[in-house]
PDB file of N, CA and C in Angstrom:
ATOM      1  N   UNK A   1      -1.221   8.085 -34.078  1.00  0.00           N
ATOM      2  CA  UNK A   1      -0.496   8.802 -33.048  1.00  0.00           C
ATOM      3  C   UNK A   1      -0.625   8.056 -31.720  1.00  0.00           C
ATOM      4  N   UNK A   2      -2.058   7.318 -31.310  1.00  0.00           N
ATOM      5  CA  UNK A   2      -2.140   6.698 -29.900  1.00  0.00           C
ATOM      6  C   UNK A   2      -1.166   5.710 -30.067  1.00  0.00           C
ATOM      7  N   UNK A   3      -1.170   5.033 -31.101  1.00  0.00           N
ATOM      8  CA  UNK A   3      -0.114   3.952 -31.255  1.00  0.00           C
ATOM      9  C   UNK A   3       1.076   3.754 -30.927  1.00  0.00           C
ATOM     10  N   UNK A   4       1.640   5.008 -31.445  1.00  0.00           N
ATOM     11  CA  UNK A   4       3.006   5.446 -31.315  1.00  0.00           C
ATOM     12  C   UNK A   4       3.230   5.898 -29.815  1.00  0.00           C
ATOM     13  N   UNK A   5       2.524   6.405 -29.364  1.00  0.00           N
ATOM     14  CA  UNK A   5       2.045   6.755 -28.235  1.00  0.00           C
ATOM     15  C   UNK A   5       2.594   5.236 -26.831  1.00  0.00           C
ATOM     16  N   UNK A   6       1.564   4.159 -27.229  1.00  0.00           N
ATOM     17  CA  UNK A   6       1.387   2.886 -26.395  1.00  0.00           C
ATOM     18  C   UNK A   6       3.057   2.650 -27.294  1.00  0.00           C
ATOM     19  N   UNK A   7       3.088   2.534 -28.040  1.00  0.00           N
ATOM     20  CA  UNK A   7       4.906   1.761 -27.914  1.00  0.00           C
ATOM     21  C   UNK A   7       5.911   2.099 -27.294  1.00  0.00           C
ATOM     22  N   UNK A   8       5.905   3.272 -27.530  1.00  0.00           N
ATOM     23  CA  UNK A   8       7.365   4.426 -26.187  1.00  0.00           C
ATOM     24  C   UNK A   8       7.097   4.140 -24.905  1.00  0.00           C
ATOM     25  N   UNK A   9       5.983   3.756 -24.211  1.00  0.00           N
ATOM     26  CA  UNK A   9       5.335   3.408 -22.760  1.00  0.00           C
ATOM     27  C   UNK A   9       5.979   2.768 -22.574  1.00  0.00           C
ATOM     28  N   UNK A  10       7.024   2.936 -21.603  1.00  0.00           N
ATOM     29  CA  UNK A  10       7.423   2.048 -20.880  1.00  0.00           C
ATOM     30  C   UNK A  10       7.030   1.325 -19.749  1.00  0.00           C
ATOM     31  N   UNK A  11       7.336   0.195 -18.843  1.00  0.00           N
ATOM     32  CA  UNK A  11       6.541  -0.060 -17.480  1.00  0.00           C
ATOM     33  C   UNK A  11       6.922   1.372 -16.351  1.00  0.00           C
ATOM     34  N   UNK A  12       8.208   1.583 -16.343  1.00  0.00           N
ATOM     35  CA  UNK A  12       8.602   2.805 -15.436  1.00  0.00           C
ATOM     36  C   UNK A  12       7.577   3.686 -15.449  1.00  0.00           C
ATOM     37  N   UNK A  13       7.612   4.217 -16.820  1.00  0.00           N
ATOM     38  CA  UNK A  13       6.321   5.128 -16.769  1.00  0.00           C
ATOM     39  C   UNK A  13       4.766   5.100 -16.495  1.00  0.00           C
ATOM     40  N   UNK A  14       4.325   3.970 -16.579  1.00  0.00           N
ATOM     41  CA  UNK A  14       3.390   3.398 -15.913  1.00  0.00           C
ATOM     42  C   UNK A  14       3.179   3.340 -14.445  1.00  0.00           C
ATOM     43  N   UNK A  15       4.518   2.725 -13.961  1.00  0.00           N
ATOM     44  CA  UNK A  15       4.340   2.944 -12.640  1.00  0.00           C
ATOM     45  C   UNK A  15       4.449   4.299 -11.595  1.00  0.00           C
ATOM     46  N   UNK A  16       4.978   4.993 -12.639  1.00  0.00           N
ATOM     47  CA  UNK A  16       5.351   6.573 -11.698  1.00  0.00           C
ATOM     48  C   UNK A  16       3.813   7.177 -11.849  1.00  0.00           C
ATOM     49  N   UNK A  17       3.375   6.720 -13.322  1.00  0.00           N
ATOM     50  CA  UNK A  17       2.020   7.539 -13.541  1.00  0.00           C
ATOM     51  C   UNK A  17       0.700   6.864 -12.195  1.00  0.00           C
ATOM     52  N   UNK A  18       1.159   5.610 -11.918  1.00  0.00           N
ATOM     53  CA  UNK A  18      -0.161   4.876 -11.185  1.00  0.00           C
ATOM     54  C   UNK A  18       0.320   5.265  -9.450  1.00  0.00           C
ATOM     55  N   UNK A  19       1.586   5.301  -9.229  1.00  0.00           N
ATOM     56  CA  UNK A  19       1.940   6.019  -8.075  1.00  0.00           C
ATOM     57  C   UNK A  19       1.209   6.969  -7.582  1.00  0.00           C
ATOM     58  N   UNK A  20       1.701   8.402  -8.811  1.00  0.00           N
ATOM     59  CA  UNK A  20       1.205   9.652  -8.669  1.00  0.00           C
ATOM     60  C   UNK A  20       0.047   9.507  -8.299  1.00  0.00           C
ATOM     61  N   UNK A  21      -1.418   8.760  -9.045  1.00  0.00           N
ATOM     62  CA  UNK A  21      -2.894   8.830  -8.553  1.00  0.00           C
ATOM     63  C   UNK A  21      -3.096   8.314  -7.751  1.00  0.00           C
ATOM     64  N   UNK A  22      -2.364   7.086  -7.203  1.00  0.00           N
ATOM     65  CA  UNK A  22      -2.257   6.490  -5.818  1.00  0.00           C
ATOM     66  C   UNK A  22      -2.664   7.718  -4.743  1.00  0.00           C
ATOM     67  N   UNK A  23      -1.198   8.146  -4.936  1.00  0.00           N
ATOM     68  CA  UNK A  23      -0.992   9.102  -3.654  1.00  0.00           C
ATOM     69  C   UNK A  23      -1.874  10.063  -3.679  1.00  0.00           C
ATOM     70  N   UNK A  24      -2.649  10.603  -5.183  1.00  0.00           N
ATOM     71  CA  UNK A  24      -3.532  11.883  -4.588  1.00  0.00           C
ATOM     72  C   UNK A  24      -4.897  11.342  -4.263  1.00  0.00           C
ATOM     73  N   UNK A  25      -5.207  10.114  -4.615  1.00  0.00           N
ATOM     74  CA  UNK A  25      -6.346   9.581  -3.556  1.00  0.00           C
ATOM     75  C   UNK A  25      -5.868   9.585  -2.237  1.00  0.00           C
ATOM     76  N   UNK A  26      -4.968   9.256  -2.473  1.00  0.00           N
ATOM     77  CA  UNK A  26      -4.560   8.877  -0.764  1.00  0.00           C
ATOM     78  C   UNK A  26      -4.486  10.369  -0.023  1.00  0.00           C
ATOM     79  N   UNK A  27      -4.417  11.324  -0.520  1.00  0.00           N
ATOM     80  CA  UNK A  27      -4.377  12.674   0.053  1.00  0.00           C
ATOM     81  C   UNK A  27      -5.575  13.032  -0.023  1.00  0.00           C
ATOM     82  N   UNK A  28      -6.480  12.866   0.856  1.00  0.00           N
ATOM     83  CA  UNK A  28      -7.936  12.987   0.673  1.00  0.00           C
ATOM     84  C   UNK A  28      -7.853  14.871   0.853  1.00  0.00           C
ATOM     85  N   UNK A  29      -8.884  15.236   0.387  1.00  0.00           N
ATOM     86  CA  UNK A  29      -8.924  16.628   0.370  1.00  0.00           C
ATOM     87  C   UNK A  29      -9.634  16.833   1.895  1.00  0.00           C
ATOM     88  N   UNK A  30      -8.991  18.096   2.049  1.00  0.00           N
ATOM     89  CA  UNK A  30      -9.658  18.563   3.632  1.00  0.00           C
ATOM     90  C   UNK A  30      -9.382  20.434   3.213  1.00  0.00           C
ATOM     91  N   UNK A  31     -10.605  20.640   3.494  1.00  0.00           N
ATOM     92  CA  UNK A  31     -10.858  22.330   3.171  1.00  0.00           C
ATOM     93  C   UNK A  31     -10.247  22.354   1.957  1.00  0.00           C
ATOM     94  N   UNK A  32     -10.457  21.909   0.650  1.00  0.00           N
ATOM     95  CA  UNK A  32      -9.451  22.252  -0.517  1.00  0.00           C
ATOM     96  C   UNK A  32      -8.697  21.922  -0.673  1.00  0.00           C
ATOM     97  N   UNK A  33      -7.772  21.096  -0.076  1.00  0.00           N
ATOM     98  CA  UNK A  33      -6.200  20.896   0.410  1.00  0.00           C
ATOM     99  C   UNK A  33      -5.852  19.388   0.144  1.00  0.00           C
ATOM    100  N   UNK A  34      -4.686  19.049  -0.591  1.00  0.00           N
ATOM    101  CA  UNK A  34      -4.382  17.355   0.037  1.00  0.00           C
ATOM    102  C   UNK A  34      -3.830  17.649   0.960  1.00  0.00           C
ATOM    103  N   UNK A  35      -3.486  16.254   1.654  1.00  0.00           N
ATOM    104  CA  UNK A  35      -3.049  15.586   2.733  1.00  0.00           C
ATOM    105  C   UNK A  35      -1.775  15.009   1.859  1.00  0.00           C
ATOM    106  N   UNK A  36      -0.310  15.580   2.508  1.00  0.00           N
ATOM    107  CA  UNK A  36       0.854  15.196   1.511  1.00  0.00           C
ATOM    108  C   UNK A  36       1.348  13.765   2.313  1.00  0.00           C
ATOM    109  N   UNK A  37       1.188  12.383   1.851  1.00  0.00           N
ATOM    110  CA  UNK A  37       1.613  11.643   2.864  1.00  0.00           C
ATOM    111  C   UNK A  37       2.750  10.833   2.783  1.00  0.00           C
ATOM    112  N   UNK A  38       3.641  12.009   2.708  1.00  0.00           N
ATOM    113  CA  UNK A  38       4.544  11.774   3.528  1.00  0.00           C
ATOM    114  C   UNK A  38       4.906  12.735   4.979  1.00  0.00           C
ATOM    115  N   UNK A  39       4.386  13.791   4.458  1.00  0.00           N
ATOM    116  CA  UNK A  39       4.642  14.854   5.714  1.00  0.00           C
ATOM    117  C   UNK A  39       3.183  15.034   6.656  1.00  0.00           C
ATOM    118  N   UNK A  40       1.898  14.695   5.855  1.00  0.00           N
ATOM    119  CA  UNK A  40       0.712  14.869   6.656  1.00  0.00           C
ATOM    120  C   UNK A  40       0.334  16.501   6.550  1.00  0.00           C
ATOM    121  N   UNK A  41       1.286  17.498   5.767  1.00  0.00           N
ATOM    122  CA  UNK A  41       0.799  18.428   6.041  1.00  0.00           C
ATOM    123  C   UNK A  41      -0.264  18.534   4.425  1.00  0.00           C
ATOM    124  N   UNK A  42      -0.838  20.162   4.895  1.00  0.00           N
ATOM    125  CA  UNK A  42      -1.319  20.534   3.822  1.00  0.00           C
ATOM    126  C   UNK A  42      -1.135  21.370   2.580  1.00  0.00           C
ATOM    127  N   UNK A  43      -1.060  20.640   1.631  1.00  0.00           N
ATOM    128  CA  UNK A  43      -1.007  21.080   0.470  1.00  0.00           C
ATOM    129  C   UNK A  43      -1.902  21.561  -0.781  1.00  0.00           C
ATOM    130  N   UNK A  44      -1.884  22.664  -1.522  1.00  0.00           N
ATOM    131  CA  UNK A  44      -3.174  23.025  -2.554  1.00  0.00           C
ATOM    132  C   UNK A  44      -3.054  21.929  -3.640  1.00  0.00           C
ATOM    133  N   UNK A  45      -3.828  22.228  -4.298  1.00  0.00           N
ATOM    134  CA  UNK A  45      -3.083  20.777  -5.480  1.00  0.00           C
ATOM    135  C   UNK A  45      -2.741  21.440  -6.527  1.00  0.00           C
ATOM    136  N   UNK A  46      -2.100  22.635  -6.644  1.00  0.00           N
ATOM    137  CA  UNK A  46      -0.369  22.989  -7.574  1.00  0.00           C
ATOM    138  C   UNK A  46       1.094  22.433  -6.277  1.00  0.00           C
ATOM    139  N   UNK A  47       0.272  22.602  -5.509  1.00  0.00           N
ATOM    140  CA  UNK A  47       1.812  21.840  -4.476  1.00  0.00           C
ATOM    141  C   UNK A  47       1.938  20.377  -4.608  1.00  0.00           C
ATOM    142  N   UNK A  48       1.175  19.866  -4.469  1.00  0.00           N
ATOM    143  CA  UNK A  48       0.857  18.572  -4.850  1.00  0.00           C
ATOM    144  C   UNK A  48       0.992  18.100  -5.653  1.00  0.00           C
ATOM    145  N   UNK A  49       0.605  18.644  -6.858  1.00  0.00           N
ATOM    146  CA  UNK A  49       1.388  17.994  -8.463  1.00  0.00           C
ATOM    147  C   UNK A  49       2.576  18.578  -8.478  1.00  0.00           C
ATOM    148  N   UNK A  50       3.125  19.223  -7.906  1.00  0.00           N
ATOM    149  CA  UNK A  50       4.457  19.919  -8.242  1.00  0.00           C
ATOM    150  C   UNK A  50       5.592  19.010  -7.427  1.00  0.00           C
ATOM    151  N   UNK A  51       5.421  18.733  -6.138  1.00  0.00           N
ATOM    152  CA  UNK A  51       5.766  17.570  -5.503  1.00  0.00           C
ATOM    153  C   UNK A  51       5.822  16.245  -6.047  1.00  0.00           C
ATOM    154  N   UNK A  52       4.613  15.649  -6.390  1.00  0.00           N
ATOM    155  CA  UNK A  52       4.486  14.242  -6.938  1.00  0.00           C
ATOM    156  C   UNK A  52       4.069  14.097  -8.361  1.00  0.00           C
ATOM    157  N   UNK A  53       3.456  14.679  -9.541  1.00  0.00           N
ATOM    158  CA  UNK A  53       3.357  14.630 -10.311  1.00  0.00           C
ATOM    159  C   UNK A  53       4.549  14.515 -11.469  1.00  0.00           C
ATOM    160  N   UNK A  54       4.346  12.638 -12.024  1.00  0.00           N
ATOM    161  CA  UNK A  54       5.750  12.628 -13.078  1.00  0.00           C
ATOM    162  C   UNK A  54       5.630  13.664 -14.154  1.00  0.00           C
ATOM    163  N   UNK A  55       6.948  13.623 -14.235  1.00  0.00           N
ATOM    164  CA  UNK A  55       7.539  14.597 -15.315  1.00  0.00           C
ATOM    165  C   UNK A  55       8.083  13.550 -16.797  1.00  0.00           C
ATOM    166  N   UNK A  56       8.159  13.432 -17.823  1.00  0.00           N
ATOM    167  CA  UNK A  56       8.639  12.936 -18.824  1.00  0.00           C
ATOM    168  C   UNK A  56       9.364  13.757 -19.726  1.00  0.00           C
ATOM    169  N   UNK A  57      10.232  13.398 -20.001  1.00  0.00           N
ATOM    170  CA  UNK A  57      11.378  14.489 -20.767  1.00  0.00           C
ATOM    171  C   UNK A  57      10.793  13.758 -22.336  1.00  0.00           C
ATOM    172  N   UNK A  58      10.913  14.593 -23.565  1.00  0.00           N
ATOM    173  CA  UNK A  58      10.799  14.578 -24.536  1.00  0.00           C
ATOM    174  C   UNK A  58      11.841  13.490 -25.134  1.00  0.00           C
ATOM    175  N   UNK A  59      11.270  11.942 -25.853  1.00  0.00           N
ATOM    176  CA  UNK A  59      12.575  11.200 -26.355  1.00  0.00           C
ATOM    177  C   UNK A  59      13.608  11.875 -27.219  1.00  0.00           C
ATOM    178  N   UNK A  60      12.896  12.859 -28.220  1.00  0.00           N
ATOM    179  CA  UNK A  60      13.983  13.427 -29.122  1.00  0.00           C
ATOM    180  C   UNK A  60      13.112  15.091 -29.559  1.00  0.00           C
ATOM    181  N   UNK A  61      13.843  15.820 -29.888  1.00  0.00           N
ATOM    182  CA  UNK A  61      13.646  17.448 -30.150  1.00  0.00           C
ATOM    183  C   UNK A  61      11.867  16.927 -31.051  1.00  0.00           C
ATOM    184  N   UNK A  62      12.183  16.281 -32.166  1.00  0.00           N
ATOM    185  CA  UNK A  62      11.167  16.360 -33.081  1.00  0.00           C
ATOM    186  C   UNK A  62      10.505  15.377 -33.139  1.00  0.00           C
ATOM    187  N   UNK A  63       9.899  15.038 -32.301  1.00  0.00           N
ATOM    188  CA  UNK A  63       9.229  13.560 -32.205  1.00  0.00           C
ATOM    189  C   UNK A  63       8.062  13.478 -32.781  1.00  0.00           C
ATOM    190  N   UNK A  64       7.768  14.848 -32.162  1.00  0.00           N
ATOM    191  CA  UNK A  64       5.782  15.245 -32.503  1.00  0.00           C
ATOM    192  C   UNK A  64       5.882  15.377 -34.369  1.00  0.00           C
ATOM    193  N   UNK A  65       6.821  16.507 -34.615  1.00  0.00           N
ATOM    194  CA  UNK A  65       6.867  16.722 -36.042  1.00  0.00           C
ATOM    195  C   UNK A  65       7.169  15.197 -36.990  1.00  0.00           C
ATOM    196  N   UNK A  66       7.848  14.052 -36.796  1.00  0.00           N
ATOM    197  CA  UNK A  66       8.496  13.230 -37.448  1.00  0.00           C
ATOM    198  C   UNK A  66       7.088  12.656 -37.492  1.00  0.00           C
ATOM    199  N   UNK A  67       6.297  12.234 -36.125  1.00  0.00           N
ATOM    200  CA  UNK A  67       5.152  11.230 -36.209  1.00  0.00           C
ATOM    201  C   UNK A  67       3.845  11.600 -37.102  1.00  0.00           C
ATOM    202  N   UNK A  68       3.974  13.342 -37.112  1.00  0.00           N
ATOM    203  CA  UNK A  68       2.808  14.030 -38.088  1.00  0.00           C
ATOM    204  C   UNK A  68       3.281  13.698 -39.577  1.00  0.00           C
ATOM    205  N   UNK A  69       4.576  13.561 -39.436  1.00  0.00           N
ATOM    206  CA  UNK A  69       5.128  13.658 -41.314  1.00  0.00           C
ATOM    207  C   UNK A  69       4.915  12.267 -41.238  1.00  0.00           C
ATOM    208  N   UNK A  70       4.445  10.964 -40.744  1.00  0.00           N
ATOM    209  CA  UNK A  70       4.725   9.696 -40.928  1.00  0.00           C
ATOM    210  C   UNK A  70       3.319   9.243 -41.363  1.00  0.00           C
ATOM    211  N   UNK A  71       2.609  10.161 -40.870  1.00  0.00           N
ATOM    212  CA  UNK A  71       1.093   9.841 -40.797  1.00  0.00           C
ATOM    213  C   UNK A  71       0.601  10.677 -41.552  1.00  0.00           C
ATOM    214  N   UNK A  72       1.159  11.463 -41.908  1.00  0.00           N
ATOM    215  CA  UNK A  72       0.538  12.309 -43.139  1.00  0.00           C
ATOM    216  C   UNK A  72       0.184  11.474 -44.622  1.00  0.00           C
ATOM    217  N   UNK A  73      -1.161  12.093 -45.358  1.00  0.00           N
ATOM    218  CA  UNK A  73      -1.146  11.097 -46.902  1.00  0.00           C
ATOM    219  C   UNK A  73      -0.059  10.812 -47.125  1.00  0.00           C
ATOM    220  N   UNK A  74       0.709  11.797 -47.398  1.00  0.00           N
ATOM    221  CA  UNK A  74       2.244  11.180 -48.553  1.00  0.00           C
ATOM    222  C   UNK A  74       3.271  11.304 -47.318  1.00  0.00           C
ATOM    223  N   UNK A  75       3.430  10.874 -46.877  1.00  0.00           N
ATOM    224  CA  UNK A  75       5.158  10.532 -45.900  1.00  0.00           C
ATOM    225  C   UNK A  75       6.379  10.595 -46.344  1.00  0.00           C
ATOM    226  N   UNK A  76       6.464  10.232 -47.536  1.00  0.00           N
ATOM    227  CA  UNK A  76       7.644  10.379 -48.252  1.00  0.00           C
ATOM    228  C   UNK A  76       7.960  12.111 -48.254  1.00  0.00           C
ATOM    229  N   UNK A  77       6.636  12.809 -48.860  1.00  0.00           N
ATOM    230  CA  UNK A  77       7.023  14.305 -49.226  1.00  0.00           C
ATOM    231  C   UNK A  77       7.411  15.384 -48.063  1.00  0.00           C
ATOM    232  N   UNK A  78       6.303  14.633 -46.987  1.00  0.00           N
ATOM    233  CA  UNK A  78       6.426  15.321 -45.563  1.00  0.00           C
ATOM    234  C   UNK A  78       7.625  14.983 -44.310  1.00  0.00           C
ATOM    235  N   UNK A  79       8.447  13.816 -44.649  1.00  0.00           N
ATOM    236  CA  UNK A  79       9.424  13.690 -43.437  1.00  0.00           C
ATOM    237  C   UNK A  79      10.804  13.875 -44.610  1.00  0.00           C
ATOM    238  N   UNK A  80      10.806  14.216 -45.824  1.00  0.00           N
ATOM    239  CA  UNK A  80      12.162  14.940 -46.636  1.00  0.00           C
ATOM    240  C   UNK A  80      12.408  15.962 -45.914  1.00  0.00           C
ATOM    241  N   UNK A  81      11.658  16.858 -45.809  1.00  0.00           N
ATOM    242  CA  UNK A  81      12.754  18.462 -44.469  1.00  0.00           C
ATOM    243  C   UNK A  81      13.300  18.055 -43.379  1.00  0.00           C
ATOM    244  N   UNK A  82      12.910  16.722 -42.517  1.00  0.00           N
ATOM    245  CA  UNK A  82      13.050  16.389 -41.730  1.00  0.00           C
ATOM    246  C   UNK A  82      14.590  15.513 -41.670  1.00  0.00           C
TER     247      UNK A  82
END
């Protein structure tokens, strides 16, 4: 599954993911709070991931199910419903 995992990775996604932790270091906490920097104000950190935290859309409906039937003992028996 990690495998399958590291092949779909794209660089994009890499970089939105190394962004995102960028910036919440960079929002040092003050009373609980980041520092949003672009605005300087303060944010909890559900505002903060909700703001900057990537999002990834699912490649296809059954991705999770296809990769369990692939890796299952018999593959053949388990990705036939599929």
């Amino acid at each position: 599954m990690d495998a399958a995992v590291v092949a779909i990775t794209t660089d994009g996604m890499i970089r939105r993911i190394s962004n995102y932790a960028r910036r919440r270091e960079w929002g040092t906490k003050i009373l609980g709070n980041h520092v949003d920097p672009e605005t300087g104000e303060l944010l909890t950190q559900e505002a903060f991931d909700e703001k900057y935290a990537p999002s990834f859309p699912p490649l296809w409906p059954q991705l999770r199910q296809e990769l369990e039937a692939r890796l299952a003992p018999d593959p053949d028996a388990e990705s036939a419903p599929l």
